[in-house]
Protein backbone atom coordinates (compact mmCIF):
# COMPACT_ATOMS: atom_id res chain seq x y z
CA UNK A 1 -40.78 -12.52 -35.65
CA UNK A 2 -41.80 -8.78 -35.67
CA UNK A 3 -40.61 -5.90 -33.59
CA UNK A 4 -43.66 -5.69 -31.57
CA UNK A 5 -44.53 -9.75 -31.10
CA UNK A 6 -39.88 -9.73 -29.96
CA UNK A 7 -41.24 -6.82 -27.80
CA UNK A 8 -44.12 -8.23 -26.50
CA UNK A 9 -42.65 -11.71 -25.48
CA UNK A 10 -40.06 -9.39 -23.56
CA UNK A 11 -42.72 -7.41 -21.84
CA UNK A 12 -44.23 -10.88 -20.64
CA UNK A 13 -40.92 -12.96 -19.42
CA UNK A 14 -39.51 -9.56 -17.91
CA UNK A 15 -42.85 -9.29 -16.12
CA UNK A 16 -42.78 -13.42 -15.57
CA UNK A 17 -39.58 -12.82 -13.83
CA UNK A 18 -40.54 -9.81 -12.06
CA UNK A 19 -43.36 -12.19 -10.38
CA UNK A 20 -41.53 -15.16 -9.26
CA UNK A 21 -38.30 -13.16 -8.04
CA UNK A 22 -41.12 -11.30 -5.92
CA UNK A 23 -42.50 -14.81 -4.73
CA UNK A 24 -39.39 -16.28 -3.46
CA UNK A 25 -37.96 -13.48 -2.18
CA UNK A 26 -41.14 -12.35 -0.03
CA UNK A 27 -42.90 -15.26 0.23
CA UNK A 28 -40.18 -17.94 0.92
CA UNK A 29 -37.21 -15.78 2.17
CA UNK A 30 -34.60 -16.61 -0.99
CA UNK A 31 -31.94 -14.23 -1.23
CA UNK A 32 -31.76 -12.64 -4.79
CA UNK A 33 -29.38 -14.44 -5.72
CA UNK A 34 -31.10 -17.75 -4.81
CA UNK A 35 -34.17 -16.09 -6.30
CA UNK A 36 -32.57 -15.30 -9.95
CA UNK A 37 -32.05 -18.90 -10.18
CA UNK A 38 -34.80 -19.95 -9.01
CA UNK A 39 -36.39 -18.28 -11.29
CA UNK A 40 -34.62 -18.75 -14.32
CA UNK A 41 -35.49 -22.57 -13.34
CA UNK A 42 -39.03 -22.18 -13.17
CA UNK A 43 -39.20 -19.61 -16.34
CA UNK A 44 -37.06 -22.23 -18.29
CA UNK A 45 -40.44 -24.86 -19.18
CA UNK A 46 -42.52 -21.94 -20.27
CA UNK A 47 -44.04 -23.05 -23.49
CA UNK A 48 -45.28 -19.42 -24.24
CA UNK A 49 -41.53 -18.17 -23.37
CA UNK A 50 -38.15 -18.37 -25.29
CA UNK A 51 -35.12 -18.86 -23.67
CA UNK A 52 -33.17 -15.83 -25.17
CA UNK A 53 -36.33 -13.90 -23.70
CA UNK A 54 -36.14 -15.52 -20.12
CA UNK A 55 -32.19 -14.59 -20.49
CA UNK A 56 -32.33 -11.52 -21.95
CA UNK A 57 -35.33 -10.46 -19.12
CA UNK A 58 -32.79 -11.39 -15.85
CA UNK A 59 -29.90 -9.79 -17.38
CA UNK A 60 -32.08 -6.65 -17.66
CA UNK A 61 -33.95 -7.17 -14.66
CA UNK A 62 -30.21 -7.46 -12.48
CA UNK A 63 -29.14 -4.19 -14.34
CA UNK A 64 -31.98 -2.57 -12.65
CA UNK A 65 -31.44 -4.28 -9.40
CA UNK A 66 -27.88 -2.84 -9.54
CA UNK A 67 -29.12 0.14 -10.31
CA UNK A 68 -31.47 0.30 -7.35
CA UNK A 69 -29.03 -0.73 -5.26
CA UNK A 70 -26.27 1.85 -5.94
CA UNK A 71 -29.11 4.75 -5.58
CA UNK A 72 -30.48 3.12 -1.93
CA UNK A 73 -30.19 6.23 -0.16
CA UNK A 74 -32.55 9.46 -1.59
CA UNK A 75 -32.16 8.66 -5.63
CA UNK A 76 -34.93 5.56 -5.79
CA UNK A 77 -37.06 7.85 -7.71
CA UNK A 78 -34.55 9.25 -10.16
CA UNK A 79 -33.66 5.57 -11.02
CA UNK A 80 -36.91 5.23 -11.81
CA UNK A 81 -37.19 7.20 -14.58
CA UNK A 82 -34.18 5.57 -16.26
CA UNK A 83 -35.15 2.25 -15.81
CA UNK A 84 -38.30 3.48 -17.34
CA UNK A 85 -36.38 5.11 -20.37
CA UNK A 86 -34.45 1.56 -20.68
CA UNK A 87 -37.64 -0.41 -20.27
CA UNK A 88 -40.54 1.45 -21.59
CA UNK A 89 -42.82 -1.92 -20.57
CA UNK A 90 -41.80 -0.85 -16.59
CA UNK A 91 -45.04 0.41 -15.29
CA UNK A 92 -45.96 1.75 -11.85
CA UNK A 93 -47.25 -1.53 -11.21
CA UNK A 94 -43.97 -3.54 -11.55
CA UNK A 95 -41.93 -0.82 -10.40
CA UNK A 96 -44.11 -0.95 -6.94
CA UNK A 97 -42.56 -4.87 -6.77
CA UNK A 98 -39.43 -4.22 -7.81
CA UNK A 99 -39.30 -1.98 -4.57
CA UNK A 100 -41.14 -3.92 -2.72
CA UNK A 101 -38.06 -6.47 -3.26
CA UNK A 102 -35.43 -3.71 -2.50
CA UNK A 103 -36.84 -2.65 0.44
CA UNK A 104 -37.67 -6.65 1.96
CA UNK A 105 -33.67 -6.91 2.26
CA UNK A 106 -31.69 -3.92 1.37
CA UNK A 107 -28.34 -5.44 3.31
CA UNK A 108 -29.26 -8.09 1.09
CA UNK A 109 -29.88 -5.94 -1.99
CA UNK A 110 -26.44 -4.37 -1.62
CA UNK A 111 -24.80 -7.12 -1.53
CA UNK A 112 -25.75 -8.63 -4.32
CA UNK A 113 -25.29 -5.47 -6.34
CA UNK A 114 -22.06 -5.42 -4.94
CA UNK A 115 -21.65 -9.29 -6.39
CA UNK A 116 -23.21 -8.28 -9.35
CA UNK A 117 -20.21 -5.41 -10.51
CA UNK A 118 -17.25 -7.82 -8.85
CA UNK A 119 -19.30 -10.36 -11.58
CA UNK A 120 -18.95 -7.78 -14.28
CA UNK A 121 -15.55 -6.34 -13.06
CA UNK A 122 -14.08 -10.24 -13.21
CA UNK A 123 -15.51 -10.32 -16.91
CA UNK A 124 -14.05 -7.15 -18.06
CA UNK A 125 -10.76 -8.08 -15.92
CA UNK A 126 -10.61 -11.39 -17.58
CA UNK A 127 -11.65 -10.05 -21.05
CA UNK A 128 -8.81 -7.63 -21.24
CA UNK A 129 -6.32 -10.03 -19.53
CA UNK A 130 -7.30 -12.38 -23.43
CA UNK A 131 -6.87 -9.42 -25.14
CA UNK A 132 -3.28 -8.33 -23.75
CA UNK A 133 -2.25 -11.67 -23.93
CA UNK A 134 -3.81 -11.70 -27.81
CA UNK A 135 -1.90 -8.12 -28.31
CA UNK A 136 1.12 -9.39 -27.21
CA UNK A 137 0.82 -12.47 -29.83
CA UNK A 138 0.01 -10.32 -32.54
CA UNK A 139 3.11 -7.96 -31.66
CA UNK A 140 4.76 -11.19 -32.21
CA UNK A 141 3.49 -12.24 -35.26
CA UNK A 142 3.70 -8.46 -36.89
CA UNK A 143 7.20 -8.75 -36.22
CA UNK A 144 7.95 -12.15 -37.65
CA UNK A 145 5.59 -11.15 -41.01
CA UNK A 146 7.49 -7.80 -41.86
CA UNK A 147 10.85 -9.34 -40.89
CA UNK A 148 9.22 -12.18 -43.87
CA UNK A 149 8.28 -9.56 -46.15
CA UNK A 150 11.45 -7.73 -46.01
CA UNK A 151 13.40 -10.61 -46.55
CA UNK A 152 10.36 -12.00 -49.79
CA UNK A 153 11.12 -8.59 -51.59
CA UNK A 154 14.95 -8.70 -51.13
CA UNK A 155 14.14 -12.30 -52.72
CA UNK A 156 12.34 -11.01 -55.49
CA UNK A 157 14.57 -8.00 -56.30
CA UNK A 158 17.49 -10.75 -57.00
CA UNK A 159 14.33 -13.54 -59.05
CA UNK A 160 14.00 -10.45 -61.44
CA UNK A 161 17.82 -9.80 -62.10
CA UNK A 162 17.79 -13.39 -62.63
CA UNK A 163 14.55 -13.20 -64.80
CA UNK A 164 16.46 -10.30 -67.13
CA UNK A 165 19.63 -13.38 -67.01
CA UNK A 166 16.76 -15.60 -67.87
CA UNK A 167 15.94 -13.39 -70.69
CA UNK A 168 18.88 -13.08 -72.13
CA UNK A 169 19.49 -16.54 -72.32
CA UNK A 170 16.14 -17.04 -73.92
CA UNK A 171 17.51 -14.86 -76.91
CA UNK A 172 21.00 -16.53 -77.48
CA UNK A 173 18.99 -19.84 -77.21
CA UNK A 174 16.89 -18.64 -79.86
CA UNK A 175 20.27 -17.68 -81.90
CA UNK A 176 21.48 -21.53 -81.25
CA UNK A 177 18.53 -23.07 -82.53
CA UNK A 178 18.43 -21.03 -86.29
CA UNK A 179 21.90 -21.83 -86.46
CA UNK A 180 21.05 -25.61 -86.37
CA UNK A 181 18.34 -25.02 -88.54
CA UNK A 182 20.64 -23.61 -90.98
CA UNK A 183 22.89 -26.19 -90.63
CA UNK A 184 20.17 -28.84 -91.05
CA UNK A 185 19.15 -27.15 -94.49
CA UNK A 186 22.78 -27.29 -95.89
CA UNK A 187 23.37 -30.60 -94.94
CA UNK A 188 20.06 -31.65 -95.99
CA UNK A 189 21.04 -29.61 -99.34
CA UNK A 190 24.49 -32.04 -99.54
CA UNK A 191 22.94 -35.12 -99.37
CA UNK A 192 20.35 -34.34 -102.04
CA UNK A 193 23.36 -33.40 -104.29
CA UNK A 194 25.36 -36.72 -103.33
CA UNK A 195 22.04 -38.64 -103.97
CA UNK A 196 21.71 -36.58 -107.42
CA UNK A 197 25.24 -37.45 -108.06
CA UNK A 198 24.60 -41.10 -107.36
CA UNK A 199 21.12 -41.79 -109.64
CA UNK A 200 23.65 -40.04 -112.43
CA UNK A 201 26.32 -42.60 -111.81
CA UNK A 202 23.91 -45.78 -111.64
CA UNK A 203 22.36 -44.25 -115.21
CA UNK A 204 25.40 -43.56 -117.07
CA UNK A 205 27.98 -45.54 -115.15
CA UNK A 206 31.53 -44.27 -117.95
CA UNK A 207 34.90 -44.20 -116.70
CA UNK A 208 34.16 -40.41 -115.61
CA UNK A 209 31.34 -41.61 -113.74
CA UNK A 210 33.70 -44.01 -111.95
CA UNK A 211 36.30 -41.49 -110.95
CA UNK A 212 33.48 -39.38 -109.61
CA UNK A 213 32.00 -41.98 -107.42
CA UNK A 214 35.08 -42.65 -105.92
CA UNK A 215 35.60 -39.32 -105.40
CA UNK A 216 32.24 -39.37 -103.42
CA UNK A 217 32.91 -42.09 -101.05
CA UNK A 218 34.72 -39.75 -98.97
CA UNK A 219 32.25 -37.20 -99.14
CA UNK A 220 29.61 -39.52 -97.86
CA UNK A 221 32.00 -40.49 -94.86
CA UNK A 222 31.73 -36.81 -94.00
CA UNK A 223 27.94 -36.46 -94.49
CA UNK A 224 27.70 -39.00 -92.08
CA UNK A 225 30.29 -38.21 -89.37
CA UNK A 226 28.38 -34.36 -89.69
CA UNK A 227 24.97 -36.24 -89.22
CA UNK A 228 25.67 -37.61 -86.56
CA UNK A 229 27.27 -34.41 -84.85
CA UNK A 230 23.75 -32.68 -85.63
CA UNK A 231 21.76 -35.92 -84.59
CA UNK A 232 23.73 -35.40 -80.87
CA UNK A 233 23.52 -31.76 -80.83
CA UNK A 234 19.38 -31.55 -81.93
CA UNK A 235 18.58 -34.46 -78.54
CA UNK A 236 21.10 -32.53 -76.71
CA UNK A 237 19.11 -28.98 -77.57
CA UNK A 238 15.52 -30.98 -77.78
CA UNK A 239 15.92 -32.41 -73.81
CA UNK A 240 17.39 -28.53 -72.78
CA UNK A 241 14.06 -27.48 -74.18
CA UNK A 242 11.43 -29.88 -72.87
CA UNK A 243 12.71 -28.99 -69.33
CA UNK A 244 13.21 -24.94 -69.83
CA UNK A 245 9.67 -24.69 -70.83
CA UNK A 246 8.55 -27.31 -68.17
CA UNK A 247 10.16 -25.09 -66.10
CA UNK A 248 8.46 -21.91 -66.98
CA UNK A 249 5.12 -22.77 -67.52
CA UNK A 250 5.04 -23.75 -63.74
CA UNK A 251 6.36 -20.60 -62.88
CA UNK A 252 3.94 -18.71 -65.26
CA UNK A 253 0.68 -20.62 -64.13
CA UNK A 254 1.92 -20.73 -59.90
CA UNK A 255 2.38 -16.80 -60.78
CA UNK A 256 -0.81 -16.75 -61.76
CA UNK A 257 -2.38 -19.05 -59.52
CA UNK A 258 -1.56 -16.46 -56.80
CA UNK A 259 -2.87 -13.53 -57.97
């Protein structure tokens, strides 16, 4: 909807209310406050009227009651010329009923102004009364969150000592595994020289070849008893592994993850 039709529709139901407040206060003897609802009632069917109008229209229309009310005695006229300001739709016309409802009552009119700013006064009072009592939770909760932080960075302070420990670590591993490479390699480098030994043997099996074999039997022993060290040593170093880098990967993508 456009400025001028939202501006429009409020001219009408400010005007709509104007009318009926008029009616049941002069006409049937409500009291303003009988007559607001009243109103508000009757106003609430109109096809050619929202409801955020009708609302908006007695909230502004009570405003100027108040105002009225407050400025009985001598300052009607200077009232006038605010309300006007506020509601540039407020012509002489209306403003003749708007007094014409002032002055039917004006015990009246008081005090329902007077109900009107206790109304307003319980809203603020109640208003601030949440907000102390939010205040006072969020004094709480600051509290509790820098006492956290201050205790997370103290945390992290001793996770990065351990990460340089970590590091460290990292680099002997890395030490431990070219050493049982190496050792792989030279043992791997025996056996081909045992096997070489034993493909001469089967060819040219002499007495010399018979001395050497049994020379080798020994040897073999060893190969295997060495094996088998290695073979314990490479699951032992292959299962340390698996679960380092299961380890830091999670830490690496949860880092991550956060950010």
């Amino acid at each position: 909807m456009k400025k001028n039709e939202q501006k429009t529709e409020l001219q009408v139901s400010y005007k709509a209310m104007v009318d009926a407040i008029e009616d049941f206060v002069i006409t049937e003897g409500k009291t303003l406050q009988q007559a607001f609802h009243a109103a508000e009632e009757k106003l609430k069917d109109a096809k050619e009227i929202s409801k955020d109008k009708i609302e908006q229209a007695s909230k502004d229309l009570k405003d100027n009651f108040r105002m009225l009310g407050e400025a009985f005695e001598g300052a009607g006229e200077a009232y006038k010329e605010q309300i006007k300001l506020e509601l540039a739709f407020v012509n002489n016309s209306i403003w003749d009923k708007l007094q014409s409802i002032a002055n039917s009552n004006t015990v009246e009119l008081i005090a329902f102004t007077k109900s009107l700013r206790e109304q307003a006064q319980t809203l603020i009072t109640e208003q601030h009364l949440a907000a102390h009592q939010e205040h006072s939770q969020w004094d709480s909760e600051h509290a509790l969150w820098l006492d956290e932080i201050n205790y997370w960075t103290k945390e992290q302070q001793k996770a990065l000592t351990k990460l340089v420990a970590i590091e460290e670590t990292m680099q002997q591993q890395t030490s431990i595994l070219m050493e049982h490479t190496q050792a792989i390699q030279a043992q791997a480098k025996v056996a081909h020289e045992h096997e070489k030994m034993m493909k001469n043997t089967e060819d040219n099996f002499s007495s010399a070849s018979k001395t050497k074999e049994k020379k080798s039997a020994p040897m073999h022993q060893n190969e295997r008893k060495i094996h088998t060290q290695q073979q314990a040593l490479h699951h032992k170093l292959k299962t340390h592994h698996f679960k380092i880098m299961a380890m830091i990967n999670m830490l690496y993508k949860e880092i991550h993850k956060a950010d």
